[in-house]
Protein backbone atom coordinates (compact mmCIF):
# COMPACT_ATOMS: atom_id res chain seq x y z
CA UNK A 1 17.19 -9.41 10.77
CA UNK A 2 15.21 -9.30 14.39
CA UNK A 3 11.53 -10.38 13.58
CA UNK A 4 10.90 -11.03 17.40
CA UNK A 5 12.97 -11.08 20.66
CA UNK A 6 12.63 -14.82 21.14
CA UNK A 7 13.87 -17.27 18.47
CA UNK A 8 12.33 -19.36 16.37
CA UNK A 9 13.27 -22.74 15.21
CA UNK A 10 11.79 -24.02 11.54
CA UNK A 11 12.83 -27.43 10.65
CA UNK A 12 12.55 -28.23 6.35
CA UNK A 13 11.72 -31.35 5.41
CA UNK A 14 11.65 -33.05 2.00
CA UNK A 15 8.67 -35.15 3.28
CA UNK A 16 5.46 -33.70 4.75
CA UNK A 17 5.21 -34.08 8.53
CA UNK A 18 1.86 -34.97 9.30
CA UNK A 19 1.88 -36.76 12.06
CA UNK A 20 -0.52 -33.71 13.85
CA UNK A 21 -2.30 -33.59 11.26
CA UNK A 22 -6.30 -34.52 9.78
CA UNK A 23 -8.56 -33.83 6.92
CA UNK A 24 -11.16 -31.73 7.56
CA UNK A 25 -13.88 -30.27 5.20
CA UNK A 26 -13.50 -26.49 5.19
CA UNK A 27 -16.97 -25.77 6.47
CA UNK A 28 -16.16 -27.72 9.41
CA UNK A 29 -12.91 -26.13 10.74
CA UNK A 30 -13.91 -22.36 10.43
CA UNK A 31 -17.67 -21.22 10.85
CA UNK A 32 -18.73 -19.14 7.90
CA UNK A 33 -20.72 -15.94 8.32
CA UNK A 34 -21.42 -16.50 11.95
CA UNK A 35 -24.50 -14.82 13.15
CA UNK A 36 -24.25 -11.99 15.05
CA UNK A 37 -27.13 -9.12 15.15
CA UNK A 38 -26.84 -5.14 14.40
CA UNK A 39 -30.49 -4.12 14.04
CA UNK A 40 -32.16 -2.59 10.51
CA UNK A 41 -31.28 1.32 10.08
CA UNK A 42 -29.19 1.51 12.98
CA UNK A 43 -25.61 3.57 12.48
CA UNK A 44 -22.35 1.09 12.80
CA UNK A 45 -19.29 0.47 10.71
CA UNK A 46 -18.93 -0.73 7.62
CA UNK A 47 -15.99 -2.06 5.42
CA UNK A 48 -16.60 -2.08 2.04
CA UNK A 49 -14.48 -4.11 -0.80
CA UNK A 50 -12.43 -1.30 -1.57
CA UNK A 51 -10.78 -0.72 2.13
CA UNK A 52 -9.10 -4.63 1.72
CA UNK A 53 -5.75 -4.16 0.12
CA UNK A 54 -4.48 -7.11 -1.93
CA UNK A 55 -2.44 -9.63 0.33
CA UNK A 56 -2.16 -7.42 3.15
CA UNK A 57 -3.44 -8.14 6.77
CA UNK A 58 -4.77 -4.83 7.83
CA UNK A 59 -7.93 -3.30 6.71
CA UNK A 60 -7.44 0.25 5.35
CA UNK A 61 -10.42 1.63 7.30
CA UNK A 62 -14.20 1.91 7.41
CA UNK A 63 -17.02 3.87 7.09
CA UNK A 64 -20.40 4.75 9.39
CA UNK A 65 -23.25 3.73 7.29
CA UNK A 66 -26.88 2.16 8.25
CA UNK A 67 -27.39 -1.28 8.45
CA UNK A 68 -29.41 -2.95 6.09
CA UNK A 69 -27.97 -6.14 4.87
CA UNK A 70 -24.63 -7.73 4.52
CA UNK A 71 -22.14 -10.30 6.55
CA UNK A 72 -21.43 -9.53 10.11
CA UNK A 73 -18.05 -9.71 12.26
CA UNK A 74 -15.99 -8.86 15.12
CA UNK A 75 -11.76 -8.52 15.47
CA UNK A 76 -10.31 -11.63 14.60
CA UNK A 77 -12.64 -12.38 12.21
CA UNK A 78 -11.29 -13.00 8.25
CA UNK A 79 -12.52 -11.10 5.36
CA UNK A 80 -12.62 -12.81 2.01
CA UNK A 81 -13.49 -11.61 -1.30
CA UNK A 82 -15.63 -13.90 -3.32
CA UNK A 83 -16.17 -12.12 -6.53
CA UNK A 84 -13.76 -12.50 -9.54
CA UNK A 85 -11.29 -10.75 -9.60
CA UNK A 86 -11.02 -9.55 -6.25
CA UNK A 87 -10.52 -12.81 -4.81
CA UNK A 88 -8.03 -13.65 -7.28
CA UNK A 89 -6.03 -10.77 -7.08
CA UNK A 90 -5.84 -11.40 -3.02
CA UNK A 91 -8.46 -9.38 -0.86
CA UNK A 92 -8.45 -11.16 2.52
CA UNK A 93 -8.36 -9.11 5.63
CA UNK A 94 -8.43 -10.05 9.55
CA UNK A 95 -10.81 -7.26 11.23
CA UNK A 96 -8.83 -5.79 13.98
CA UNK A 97 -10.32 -2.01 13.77
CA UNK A 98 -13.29 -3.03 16.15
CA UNK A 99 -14.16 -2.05 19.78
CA UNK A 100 -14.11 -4.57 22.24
CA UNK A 101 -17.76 -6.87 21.87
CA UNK A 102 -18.36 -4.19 19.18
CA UNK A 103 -19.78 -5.63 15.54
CA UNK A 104 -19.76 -4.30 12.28
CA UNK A 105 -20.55 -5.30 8.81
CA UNK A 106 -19.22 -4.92 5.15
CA UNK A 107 -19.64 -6.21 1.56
CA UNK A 108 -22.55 -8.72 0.76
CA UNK A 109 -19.16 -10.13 -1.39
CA UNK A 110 -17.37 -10.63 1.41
CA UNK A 111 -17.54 -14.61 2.86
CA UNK A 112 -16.64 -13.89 6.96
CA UNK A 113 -14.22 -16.57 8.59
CA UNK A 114 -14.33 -16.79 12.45
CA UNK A 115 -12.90 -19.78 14.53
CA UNK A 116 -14.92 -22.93 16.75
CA UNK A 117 -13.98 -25.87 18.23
CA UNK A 118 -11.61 -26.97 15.58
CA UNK A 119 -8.95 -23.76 14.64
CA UNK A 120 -7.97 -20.64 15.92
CA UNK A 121 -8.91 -17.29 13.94
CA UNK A 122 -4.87 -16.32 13.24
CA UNK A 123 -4.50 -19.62 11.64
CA UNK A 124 -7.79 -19.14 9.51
CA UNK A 125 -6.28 -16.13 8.45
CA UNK A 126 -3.30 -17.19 7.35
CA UNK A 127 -4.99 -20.39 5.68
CA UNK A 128 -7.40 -17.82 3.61
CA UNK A 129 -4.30 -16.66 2.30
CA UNK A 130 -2.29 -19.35 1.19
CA UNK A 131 -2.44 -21.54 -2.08
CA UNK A 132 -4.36 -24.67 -0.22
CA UNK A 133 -7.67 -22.43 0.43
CA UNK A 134 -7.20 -20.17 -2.70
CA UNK A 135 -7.11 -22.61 -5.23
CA UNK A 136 -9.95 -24.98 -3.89
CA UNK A 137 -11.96 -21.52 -3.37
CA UNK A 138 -11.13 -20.45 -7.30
CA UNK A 139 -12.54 -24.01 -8.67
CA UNK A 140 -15.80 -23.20 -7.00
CA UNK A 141 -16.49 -19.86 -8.44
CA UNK A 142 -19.64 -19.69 -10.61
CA UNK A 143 -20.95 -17.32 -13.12
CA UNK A 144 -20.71 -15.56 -16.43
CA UNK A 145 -16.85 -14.27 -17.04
CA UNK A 146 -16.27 -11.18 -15.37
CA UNK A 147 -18.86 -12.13 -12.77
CA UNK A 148 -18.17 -15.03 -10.94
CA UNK A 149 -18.38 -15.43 -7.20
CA UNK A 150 -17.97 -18.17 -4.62
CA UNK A 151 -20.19 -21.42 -4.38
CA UNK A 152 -20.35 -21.19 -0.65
CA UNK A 153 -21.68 -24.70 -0.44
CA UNK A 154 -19.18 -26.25 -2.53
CA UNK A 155 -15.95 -24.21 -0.87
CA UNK A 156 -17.47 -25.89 2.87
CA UNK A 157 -17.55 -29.05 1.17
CA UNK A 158 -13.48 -29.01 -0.19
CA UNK A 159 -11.59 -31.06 1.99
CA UNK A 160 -7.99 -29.49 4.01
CA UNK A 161 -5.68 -31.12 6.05
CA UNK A 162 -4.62 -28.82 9.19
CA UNK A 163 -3.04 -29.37 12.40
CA UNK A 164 -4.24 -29.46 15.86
CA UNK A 165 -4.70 -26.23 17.59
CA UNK A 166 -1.19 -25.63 19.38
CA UNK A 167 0.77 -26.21 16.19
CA UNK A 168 -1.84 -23.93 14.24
CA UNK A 169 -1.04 -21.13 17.09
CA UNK A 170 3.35 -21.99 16.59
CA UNK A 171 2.57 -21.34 12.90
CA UNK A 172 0.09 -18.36 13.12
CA UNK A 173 2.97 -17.12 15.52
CA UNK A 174 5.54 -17.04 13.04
CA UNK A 175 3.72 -15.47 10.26
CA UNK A 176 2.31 -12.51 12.89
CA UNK A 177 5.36 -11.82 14.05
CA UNK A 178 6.64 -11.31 10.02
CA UNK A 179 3.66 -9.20 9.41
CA UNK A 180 4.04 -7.45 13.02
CA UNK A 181 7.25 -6.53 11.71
CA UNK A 182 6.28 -5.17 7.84
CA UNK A 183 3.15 -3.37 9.72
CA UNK A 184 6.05 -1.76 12.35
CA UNK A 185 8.24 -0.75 9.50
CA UNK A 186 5.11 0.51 7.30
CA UNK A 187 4.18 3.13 10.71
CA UNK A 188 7.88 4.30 10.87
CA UNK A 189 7.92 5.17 7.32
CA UNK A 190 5.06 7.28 7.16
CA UNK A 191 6.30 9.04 10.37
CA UNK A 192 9.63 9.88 8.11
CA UNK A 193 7.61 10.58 5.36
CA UNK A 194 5.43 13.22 7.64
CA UNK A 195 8.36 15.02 8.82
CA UNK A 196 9.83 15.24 5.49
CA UNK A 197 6.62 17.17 4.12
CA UNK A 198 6.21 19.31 7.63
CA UNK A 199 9.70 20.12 6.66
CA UNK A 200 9.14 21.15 3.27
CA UNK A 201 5.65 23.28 4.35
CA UNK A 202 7.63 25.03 7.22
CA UNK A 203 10.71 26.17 4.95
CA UNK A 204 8.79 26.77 1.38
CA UNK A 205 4.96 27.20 2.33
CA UNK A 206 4.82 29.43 5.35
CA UNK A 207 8.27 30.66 4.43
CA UNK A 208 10.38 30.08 8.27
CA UNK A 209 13.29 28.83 6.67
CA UNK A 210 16.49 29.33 8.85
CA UNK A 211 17.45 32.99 7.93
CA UNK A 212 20.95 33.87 8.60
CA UNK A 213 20.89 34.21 12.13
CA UNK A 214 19.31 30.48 11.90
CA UNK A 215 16.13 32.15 13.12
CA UNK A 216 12.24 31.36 11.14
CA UNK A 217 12.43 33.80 8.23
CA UNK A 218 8.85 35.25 8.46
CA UNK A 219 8.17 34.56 11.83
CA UNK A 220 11.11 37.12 12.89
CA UNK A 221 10.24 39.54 10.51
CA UNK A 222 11.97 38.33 6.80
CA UNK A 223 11.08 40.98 3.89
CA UNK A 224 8.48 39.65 2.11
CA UNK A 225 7.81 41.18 -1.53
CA UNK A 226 4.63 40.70 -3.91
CA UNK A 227 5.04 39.03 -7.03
CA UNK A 228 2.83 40.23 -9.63
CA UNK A 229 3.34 37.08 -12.06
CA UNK A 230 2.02 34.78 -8.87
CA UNK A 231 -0.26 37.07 -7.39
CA UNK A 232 1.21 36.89 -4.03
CA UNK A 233 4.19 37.58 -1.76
CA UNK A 234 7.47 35.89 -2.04
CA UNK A 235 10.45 36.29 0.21
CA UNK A 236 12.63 38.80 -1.00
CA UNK A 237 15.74 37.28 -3.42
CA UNK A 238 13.54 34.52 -4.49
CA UNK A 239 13.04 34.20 -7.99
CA UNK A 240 10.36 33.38 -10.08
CA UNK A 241 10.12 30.23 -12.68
CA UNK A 242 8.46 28.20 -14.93
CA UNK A 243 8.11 24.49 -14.65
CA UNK A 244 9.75 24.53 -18.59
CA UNK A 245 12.84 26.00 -16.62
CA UNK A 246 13.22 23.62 -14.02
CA UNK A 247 11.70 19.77 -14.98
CA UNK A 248 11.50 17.91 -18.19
CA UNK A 249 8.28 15.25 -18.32
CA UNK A 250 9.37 12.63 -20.43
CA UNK A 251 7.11 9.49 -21.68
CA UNK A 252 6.52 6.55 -20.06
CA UNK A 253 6.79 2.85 -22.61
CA UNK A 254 4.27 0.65 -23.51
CA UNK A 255 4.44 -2.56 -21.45
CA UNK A 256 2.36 -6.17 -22.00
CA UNK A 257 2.75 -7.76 -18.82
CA UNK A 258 4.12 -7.59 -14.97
CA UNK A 259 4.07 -9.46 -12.23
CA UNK A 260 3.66 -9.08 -8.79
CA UNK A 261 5.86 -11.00 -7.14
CA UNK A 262 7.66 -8.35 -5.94
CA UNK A 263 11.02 -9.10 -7.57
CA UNK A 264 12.44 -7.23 -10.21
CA UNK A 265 12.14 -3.54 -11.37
CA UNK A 266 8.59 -1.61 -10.05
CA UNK A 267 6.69 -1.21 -13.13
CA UNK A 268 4.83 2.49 -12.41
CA UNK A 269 1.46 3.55 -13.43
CA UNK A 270 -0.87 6.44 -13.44
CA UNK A 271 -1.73 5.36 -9.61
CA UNK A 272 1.74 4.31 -8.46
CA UNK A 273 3.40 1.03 -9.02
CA UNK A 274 1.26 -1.91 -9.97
CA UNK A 275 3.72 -4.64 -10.58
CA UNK A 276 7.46 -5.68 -11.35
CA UNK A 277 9.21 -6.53 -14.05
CA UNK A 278 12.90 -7.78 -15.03
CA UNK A 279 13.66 -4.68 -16.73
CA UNK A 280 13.50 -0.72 -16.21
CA UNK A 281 14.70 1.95 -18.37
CA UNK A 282 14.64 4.73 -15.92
CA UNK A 283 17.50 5.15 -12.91
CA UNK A 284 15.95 5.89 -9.53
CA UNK A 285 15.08 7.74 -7.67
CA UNK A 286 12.59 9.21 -9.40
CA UNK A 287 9.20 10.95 -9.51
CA UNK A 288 6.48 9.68 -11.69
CA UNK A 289 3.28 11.67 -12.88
CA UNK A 290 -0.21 9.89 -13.79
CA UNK A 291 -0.75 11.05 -17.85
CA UNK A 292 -4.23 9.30 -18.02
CA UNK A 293 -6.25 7.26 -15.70
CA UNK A 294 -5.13 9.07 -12.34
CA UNK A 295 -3.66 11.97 -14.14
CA UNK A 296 -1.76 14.29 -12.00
CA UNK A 297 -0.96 11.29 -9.38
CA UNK A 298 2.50 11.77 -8.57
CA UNK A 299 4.62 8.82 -7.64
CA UNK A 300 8.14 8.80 -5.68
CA UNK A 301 9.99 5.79 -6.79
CA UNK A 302 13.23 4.80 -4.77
CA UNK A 303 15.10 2.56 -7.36
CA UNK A 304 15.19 2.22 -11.04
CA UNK A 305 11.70 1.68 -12.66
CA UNK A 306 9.91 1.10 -15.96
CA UNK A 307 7.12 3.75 -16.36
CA UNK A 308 4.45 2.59 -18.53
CA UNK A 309 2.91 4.74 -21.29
CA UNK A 310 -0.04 6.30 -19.14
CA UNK A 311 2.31 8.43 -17.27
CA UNK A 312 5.54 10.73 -17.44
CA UNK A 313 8.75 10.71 -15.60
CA UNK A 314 10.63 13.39 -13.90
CA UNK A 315 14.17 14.82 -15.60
CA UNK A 316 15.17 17.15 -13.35
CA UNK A 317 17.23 19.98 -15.29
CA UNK A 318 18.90 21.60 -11.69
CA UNK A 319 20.12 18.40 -10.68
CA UNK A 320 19.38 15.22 -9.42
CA UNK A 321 20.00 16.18 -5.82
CA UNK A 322 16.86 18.93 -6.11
CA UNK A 323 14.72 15.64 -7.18
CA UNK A 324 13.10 15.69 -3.20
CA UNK A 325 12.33 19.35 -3.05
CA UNK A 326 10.70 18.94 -6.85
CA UNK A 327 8.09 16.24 -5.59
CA UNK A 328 7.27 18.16 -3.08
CA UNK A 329 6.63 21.44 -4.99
CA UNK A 330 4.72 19.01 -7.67
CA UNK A 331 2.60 17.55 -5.21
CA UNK A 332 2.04 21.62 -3.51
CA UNK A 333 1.19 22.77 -7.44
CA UNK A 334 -1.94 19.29 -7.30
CA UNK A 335 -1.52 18.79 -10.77
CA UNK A 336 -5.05 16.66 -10.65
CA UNK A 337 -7.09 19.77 -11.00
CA UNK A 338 -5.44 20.58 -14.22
CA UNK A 339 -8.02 20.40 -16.93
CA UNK A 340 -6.90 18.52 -20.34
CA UNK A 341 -6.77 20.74 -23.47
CA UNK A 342 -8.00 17.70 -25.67
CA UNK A 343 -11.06 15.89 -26.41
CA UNK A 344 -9.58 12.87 -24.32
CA UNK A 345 -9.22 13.24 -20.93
CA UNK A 346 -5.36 13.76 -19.44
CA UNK A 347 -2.65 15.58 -18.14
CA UNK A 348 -1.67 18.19 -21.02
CA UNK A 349 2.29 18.71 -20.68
CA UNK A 350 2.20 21.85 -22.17
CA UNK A 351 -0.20 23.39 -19.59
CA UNK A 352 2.22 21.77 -17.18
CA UNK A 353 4.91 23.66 -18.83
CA UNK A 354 3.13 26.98 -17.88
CA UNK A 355 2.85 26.48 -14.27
CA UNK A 356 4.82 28.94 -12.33
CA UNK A 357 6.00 28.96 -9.06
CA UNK A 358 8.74 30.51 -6.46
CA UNK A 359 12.13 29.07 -6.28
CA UNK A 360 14.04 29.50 -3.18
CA UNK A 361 18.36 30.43 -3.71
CA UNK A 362 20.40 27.36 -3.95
CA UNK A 363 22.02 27.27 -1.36
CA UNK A 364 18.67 27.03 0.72
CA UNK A 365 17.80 24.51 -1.96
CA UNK A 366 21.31 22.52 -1.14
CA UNK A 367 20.68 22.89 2.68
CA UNK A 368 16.85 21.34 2.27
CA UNK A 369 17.92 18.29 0.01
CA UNK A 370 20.81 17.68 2.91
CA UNK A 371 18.44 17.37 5.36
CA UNK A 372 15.85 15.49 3.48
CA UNK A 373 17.60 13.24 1.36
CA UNK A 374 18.94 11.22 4.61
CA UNK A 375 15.55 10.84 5.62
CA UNK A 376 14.35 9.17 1.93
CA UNK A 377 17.31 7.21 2.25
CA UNK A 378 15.94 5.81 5.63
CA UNK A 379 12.33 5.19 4.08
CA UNK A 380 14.43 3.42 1.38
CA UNK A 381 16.23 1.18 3.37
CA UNK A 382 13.32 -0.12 5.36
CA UNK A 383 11.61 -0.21 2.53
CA UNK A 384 13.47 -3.47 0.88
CA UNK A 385 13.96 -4.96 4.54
CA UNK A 386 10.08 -5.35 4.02
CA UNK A 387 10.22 -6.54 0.90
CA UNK A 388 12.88 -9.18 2.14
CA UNK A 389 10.16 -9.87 5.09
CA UNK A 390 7.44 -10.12 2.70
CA UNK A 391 9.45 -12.13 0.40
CA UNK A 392 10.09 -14.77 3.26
CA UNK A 393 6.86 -14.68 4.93
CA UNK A 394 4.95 -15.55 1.44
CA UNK A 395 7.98 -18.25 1.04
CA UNK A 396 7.12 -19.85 4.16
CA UNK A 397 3.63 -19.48 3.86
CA UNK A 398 2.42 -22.68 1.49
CA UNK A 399 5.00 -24.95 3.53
CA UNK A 400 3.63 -24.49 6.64
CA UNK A 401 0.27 -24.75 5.65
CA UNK A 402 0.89 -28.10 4.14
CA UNK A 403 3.28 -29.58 7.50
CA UNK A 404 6.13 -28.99 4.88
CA UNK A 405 7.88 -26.76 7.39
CA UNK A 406 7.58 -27.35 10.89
CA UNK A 407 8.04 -24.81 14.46
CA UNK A 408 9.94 -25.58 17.30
């Protein structure tokens, strides 16, 4: 697997090689909340807690808001949580959505990470992640359970051993180019995943699927008829069906615990999959609907799963190969604005049930899920090469930080 055109050499070692390197107390290898100036009420960006994604590099995005109080930054700057349990669960973040000399702020429970004399910001970054900063920045949380945060004065205090600046910038160099490469894969997949849906809106929403001529159906003229159960027109020969006719939604199981590791089966929730376990019940692919919490979310799971009990999973009664063009039409039906029946609040399968909608002849059906299911198979594929990348990156992680593993 090609992380980056030049090689790189890691040498293991059962003892640590420190030769490079010096203990340092955190506070003075990396400047915390460094001051920079954005003036009261004036418009700039803002990144609040819930744009950092756990254990992942890039922030999701921002918002314009007044200023009024809270830590500034620039790019290259680290983000890290210090409230329980966001900092446990992994929100750290390296700014790079800034214009150049541009500054922004975010969270007053963010603690802002920027380089000096003694490290390099990519290295900072990487240290904010790893076990050596985490743990000695868990011991000094504070507070009643539920809401402790950071002793800032007591984390500066907690003592690290790093290297010297060029081996900090050989191992900052091989993590990047690992994340580089999940970030690279993580574009290309929601390109595939884009065509796939302009695909799908094309043949089944505006209705210029190839007619026999191989020609847009509507656009050149395709007979059109009203259907008076949907209110609307429908190309003629289409038929009309219930979701009863076409998909069973079967419970989800109760489950304790997962992990998130990221090995094993993905363990699917109301909002998609929120850790793995070593066993699944379900064979993938499959499509996954939120029952409470984030009812109506649908899910599209590549490989065998365990749904818990806050959702249901797809059975597809035309046919596994129609799975692809049934998320789709799920996700065109937004099952979110579905109202529960019941006193407690939920996706009613019954009402499901009722839902009607158009469904195209098979052999359009056959000739969509031909040239879509290649395509999922693709997003698939680089899919667990990422999950092999993120499996070695967080692998390596811990033994470079602690001159376990070395870079040549």
């Amino acid at each position: 697997m090609i992380v980056k055109e030049k090689e790189i050499a890691l040498n293991l070692s059962n003892k640590r090689r420190m030769t490079k390197w010096r203990k340092i107390d955190i506070g003075e290898f990396a400047d915390f909340n460094p001051a920079e100036k954005i003036e009261k009420g004036k418009l700039a960006k803002k990144v609040p807690m819930a744009m950092l994604t756990e254990f992942q590099r890039k922030i999701k995005g921002f918002e314009f808001s007044n200023y009024q109080s809270g830590p500034k930054f620039r790019n290259g700057d680290t983000l890290v949580a210090k409230i329980t349990p966001c900092l446990e669960n992994g929100k750290t973040a390296q700014v790079d959505i800034l214009e150049k000399g541009e500054v922004a702020f975010g969270s007053s429970e963010f603690i802002v990470l920027r380089e000096n004399e003694n490290s390099i910001n990519n290295y900072i970054f990487y240290l904010a992640r790893s076990p050596v900063f985490r743990e000695r920045a868990i011991s000094c949380m504070e507070g009643t359970s539920g809401r402790k945060r950071i002793n800032e004065g007591a984390l500066k205090r907690q003592e690290i051993s790093v290297p010297d600046k060029l081996t900090q910038q050989k191992i900052a160099s091989v993590l990047s180019a690992l994340d580089e490469k999940i970030e690279l894969n993580n574009r290309i997949n929601d390109n595939l995943k884009q065509m796939a849906k302009a695909l799908y809106d094309y043949w089944f929403v505006q209705f210029d699927f190839p007619d026999k001529d191989g020609k847009p159906y509507k656009s050149n003229g395709g007979m059109m008829v009203w259907d008076e159960e949907l209110k609307r027109k429908i190309p003629e020969g289409w038929r009309v069906n219930g979701l009863n006719e076409i998909l069973e939604l079967e419970y989800g199981k109760p489950l304790k615990e997962c992990d998130r590791s990221g090995q094993g089966f993905p363990v699917v929730g109301s909002n998609g999959i929120v850790g793995y376990h070593s066993e699944s019940f379900v064979k993938g692919p499959g499509i996954v609907i939120g029952r409470k919490g984030s009812a109506g979310e649908i899910t599209w799971v590549d490989e065998d799963f365990f749904p818990i009990d806050t959702t249901y999973y797809i059975k597809d009664k035309m046919g596994s190969e129609l799975l692809v063009f049934h998320y789709y039409l799920l996700k065109k039906l937004n099952l979110k604005k579905i109202e529960s029946s019941s006193a407690v609040p939920g996706l009613n399968r019954n009402i499901v049930y009722s839902l009607k909608s158009e469904t195209p002849p098979n052999l359009l059906l056959i000739k969509f899920n031909n040239t879509v299911n290649p395509i999922f198979s693709n997003i698939a594929s680089i899919k667990k090469q990422n999950q092999l990348l993120i499996f070695l990156r967080d692998w390596l992680l811990p033994m470079l930080m602690n001159g376990q593993v070395t870079v040549e």
